[in-house]
Protein backbone atom coordinates (compact mmCIF):
# COMPACT_ATOMS: atom_id res chain seq x y z
CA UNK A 1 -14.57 -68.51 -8.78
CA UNK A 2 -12.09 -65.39 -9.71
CA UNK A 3 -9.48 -65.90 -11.79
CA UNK A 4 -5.95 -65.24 -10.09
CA UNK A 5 -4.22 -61.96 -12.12
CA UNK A 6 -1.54 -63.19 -14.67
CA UNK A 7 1.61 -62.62 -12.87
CA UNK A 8 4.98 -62.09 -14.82
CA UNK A 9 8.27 -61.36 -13.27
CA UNK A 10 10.52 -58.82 -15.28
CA UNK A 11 14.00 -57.55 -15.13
CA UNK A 12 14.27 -53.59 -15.30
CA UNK A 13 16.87 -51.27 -15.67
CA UNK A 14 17.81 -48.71 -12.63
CA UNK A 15 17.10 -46.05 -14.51
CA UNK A 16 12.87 -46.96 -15.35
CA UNK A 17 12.65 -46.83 -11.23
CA UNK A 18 14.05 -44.51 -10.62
CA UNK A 19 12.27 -42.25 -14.24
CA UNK A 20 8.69 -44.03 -11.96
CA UNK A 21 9.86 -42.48 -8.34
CA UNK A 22 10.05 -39.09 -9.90
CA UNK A 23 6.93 -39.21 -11.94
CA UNK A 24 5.06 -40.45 -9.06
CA UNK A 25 3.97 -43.68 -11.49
CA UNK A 26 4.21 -47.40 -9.65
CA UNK A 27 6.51 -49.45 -11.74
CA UNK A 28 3.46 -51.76 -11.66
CA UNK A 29 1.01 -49.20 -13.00
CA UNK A 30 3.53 -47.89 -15.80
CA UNK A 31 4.43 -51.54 -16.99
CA UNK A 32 0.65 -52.15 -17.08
CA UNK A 33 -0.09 -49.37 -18.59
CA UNK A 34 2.60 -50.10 -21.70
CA UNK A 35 1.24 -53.58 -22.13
CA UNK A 36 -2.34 -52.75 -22.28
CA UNK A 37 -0.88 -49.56 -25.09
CA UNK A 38 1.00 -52.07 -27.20
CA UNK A 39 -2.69 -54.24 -27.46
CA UNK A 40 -4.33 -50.86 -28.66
CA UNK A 41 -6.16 -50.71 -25.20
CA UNK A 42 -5.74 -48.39 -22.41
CA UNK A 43 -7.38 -48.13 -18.88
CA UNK A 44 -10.25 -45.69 -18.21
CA UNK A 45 -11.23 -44.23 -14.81
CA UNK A 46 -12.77 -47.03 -13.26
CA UNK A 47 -9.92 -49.67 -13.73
CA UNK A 48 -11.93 -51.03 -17.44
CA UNK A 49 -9.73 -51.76 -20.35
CA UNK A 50 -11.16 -49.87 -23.35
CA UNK A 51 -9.77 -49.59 -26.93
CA UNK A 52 -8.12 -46.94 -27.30
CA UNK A 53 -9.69 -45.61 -30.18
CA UNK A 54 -13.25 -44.52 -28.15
CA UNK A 55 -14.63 -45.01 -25.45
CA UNK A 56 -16.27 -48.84 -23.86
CA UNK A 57 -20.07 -49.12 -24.55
C-alpha cells in the first residue's frame, strides 16, 4: 500500500510567483526544493533525496 504524499497548504506572497514564472521553477518544485535544503537534503536526478553533503550510496 503507498503512502499518500504529505500535503500542506501555504500562503505566498505575489511576488515568489511571479520570481517562479520567470525562472521557469513550479512554485511546487521551488517550495520542495527549500524544504528538503533546510533538512540538509537535496534532490538528485532521479527524484531521490540525498544529503547534501555527497552523493546516496
Amino acid at each position: 500500500m503507498l503512502k499518500p504524499p504529505n500535503v500542506l497548504l501555504v500562503e505566498v506572497p505575489p511576488q515568489f510567483i511571479a520570481l517562479c514564472e520567470t525562472t521557469g521553477v513550479s512554485p511546487q518544485a521551488a517550495l520542495r526544493g527549500m524544504a528538503a535544503m533546510i533538512c540538509g537534503l537535496r534532490y538528485d536526478p532521479d527524484d531521490r533525496l540525498v544529503p547534501l553533503e555527497g552523493e546516496a550510496a
